[in-house]
C-alpha atoms as a PDB file:
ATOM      1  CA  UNK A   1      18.663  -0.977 -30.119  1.00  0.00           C
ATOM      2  CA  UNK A   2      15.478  -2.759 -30.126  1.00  0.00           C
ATOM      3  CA  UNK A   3      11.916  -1.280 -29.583  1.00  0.00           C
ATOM      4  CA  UNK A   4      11.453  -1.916 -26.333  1.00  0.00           C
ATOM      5  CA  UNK A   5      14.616  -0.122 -25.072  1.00  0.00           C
ATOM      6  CA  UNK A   6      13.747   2.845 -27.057  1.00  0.00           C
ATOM      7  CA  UNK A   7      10.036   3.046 -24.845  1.00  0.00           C
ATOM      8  CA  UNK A   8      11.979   2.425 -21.896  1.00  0.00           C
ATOM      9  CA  UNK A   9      14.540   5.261 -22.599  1.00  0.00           C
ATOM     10  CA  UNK A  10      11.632   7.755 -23.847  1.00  0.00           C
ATOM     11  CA  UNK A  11       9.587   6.857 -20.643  1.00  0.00           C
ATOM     12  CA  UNK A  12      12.134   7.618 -17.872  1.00  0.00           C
ATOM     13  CA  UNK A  13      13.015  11.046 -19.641  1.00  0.00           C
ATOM     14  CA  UNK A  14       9.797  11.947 -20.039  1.00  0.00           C
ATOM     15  CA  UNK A  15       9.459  11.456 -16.024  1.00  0.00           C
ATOM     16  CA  UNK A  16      12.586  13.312 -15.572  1.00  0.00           C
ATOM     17  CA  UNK A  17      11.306  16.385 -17.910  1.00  0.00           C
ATOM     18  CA  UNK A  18       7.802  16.469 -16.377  1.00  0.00           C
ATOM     19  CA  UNK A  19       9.773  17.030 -12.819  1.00  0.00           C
ATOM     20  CA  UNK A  20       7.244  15.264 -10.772  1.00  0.00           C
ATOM     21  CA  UNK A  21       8.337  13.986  -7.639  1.00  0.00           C
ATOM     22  CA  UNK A  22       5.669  10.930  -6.185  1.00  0.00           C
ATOM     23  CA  UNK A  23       5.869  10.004  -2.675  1.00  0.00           C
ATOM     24  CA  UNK A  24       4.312   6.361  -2.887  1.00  0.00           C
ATOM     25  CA  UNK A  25       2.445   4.861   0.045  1.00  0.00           C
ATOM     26  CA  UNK A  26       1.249   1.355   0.192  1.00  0.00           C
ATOM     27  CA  UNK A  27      -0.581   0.447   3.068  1.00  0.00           C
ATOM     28  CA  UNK A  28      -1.324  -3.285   4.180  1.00  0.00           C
ATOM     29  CA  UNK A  29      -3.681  -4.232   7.722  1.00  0.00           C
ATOM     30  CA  UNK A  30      -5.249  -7.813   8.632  1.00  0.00           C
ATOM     31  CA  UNK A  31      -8.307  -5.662   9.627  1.00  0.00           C
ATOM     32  CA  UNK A  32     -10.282  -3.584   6.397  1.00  0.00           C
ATOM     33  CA  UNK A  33     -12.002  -0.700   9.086  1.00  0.00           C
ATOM     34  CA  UNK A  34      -8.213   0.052  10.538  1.00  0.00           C
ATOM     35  CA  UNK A  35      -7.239  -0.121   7.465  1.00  0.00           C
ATOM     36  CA  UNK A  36      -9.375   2.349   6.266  1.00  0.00           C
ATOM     37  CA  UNK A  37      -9.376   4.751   9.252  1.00  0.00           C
ATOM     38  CA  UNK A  38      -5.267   4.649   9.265  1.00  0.00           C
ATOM     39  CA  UNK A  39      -5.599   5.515   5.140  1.00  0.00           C
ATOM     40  CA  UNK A  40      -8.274   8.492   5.920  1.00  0.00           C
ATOM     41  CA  UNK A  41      -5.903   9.898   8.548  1.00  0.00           C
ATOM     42  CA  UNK A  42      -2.814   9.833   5.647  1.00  0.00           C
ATOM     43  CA  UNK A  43      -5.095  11.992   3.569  1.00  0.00           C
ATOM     44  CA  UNK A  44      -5.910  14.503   6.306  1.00  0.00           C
ATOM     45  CA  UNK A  45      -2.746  14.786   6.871  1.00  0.00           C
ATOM     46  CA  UNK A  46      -1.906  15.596   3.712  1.00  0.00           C
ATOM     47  CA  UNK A  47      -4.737  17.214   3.000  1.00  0.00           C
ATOM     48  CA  UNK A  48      -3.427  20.142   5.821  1.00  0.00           C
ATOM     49  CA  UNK A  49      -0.647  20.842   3.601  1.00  0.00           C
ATOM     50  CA  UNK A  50      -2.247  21.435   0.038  1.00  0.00           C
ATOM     51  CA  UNK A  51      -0.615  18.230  -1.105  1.00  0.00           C
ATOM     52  CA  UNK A  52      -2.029  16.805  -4.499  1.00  0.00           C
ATOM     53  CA  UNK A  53      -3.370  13.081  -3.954  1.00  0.00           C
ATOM     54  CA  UNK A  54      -4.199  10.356  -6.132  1.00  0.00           C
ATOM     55  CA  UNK A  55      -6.056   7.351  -4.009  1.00  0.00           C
ATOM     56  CA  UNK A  56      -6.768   5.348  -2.105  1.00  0.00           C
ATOM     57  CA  UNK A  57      -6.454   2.893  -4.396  1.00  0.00           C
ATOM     58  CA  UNK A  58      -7.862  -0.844  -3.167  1.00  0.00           C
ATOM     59  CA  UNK A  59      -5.652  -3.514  -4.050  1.00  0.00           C
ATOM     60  CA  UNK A  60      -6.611  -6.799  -4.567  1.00  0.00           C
ATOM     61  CA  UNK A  61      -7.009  -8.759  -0.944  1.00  0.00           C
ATOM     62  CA  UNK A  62      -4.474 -11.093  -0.281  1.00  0.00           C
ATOM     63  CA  UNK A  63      -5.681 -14.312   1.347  1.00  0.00           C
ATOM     64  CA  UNK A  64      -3.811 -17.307   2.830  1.00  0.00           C
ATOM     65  CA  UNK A  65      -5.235 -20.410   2.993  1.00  0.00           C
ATOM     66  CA  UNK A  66      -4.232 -23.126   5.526  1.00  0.00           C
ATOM     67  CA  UNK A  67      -5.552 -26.878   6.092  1.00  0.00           C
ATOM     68  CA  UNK A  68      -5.444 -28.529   8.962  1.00  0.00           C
ATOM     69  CA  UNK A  69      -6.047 -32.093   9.882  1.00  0.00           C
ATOM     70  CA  UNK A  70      -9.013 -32.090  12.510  1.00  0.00           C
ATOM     71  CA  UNK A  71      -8.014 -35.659  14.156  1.00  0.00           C
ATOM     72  CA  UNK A  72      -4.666 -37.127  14.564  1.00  0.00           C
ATOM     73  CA  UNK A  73      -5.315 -40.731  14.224  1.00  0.00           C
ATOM     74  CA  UNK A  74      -8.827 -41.921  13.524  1.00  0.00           C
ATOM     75  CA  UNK A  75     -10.500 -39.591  11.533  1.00  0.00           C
ATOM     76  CA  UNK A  76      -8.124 -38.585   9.063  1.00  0.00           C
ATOM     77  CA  UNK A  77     -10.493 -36.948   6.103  1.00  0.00           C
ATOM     78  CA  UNK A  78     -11.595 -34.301   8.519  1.00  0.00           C
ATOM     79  CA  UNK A  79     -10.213 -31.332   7.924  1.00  0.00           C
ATOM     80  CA  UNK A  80     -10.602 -27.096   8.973  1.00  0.00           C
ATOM     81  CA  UNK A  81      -9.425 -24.142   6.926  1.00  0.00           C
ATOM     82  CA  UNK A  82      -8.148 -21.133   8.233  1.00  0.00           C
ATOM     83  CA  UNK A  83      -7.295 -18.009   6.611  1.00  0.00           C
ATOM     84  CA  UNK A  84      -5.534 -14.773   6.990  1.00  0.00           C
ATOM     85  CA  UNK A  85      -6.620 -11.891   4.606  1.00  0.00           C
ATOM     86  CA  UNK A  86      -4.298  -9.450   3.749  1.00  0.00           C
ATOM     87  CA  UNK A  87      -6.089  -6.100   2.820  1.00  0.00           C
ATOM     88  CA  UNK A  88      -4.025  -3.536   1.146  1.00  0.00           C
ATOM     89  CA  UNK A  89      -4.442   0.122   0.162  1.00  0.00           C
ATOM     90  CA  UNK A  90      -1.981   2.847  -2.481  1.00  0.00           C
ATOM     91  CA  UNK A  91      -1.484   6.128  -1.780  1.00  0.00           C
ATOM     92  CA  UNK A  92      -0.064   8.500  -4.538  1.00  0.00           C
ATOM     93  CA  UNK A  93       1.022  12.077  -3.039  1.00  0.00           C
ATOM     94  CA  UNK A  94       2.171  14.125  -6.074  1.00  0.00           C
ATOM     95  CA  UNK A  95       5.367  17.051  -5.350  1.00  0.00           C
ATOM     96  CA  UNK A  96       5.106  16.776  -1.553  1.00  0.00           C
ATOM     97  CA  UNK A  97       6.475  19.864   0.095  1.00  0.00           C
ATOM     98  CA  UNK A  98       9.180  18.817   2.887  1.00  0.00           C
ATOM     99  CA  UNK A  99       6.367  20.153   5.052  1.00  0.00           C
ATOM    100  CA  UNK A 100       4.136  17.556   4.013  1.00  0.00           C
ATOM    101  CA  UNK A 101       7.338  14.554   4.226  1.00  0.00           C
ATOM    102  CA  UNK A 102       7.763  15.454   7.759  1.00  0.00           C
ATOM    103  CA  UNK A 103       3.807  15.500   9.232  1.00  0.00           C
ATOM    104  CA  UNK A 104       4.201  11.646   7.415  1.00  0.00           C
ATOM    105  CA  UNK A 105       6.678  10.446   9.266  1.00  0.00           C
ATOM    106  CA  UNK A 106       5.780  11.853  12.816  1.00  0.00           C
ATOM    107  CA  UNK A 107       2.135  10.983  12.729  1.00  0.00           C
ATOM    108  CA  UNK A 108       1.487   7.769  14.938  1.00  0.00           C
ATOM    109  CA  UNK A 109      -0.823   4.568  13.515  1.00  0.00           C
ATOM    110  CA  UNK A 110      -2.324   2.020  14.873  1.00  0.00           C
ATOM    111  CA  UNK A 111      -0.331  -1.003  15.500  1.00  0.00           C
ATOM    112  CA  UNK A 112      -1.313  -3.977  12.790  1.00  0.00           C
ATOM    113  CA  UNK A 113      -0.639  -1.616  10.202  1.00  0.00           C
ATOM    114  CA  UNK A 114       2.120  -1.996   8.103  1.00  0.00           C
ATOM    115  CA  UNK A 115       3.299   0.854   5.612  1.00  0.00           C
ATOM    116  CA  UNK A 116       5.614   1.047   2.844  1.00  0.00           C
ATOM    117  CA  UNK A 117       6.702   4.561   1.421  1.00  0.00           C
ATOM    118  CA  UNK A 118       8.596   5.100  -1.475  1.00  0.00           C
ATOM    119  CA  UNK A 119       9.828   8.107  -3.540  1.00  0.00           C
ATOM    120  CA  UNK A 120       9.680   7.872  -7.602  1.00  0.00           C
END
């Protein structure tokens, strides 16, 4: 067994023995103040039911670049760029109570903004 299976191994039992349960959100929005106003009403909402949180954590801004030729025919080394930015947010709730689970899942976002929850 080499090194690196033995961290592994000692690692996931040491999660198991603490016996925290993290509810991890990850919030993404093409728009930074929706973005931010969706995020503050996650933590109020948690907030209400004494839930432990670690965030909002800003993660780095995703950003898509696209080139496109201005002319068709004649004027071929003119060109625009576009872009789409991709701003993104993480959420840590530590031991949610079903309580708090169930205020998560009914409460109502703006549209544009995309969530990802997971449980670890």
């Amino acid at each position: 067994m080499s090194t690196s299976e033995t961290k592994e191994k000692t690692a996931s039992t040491a999660k198991k023995e603490d016996g925290k349960v993290v509810l991890r959100i990850r919030v993404r929005a093409y728009e930074s103040k929706i973005l931010d106003a969706s995020v503050k009403q996650i933590i109020d909402t948690a907030m209400r039911y004494d839930a432990q949180i670690v965030g909002p954590v800003p993660l780095p801004t995703e950003i898509k670049k696209y080139t496109v030729n201005r002319a068709s025919f004649v004027y071929k080394n003119s060109r625009e760029q576009f872009e789409i930015r991709v701003h993104k947010r993480l959420i840590d709730i530590i031991n949610p109570n079903p309580n708090t689970v169930e205020a998560l899942t009914n409460m109502s976002l703006p549209s544009g903004v995309e969530i990802d929850v997971k449980m670890l």
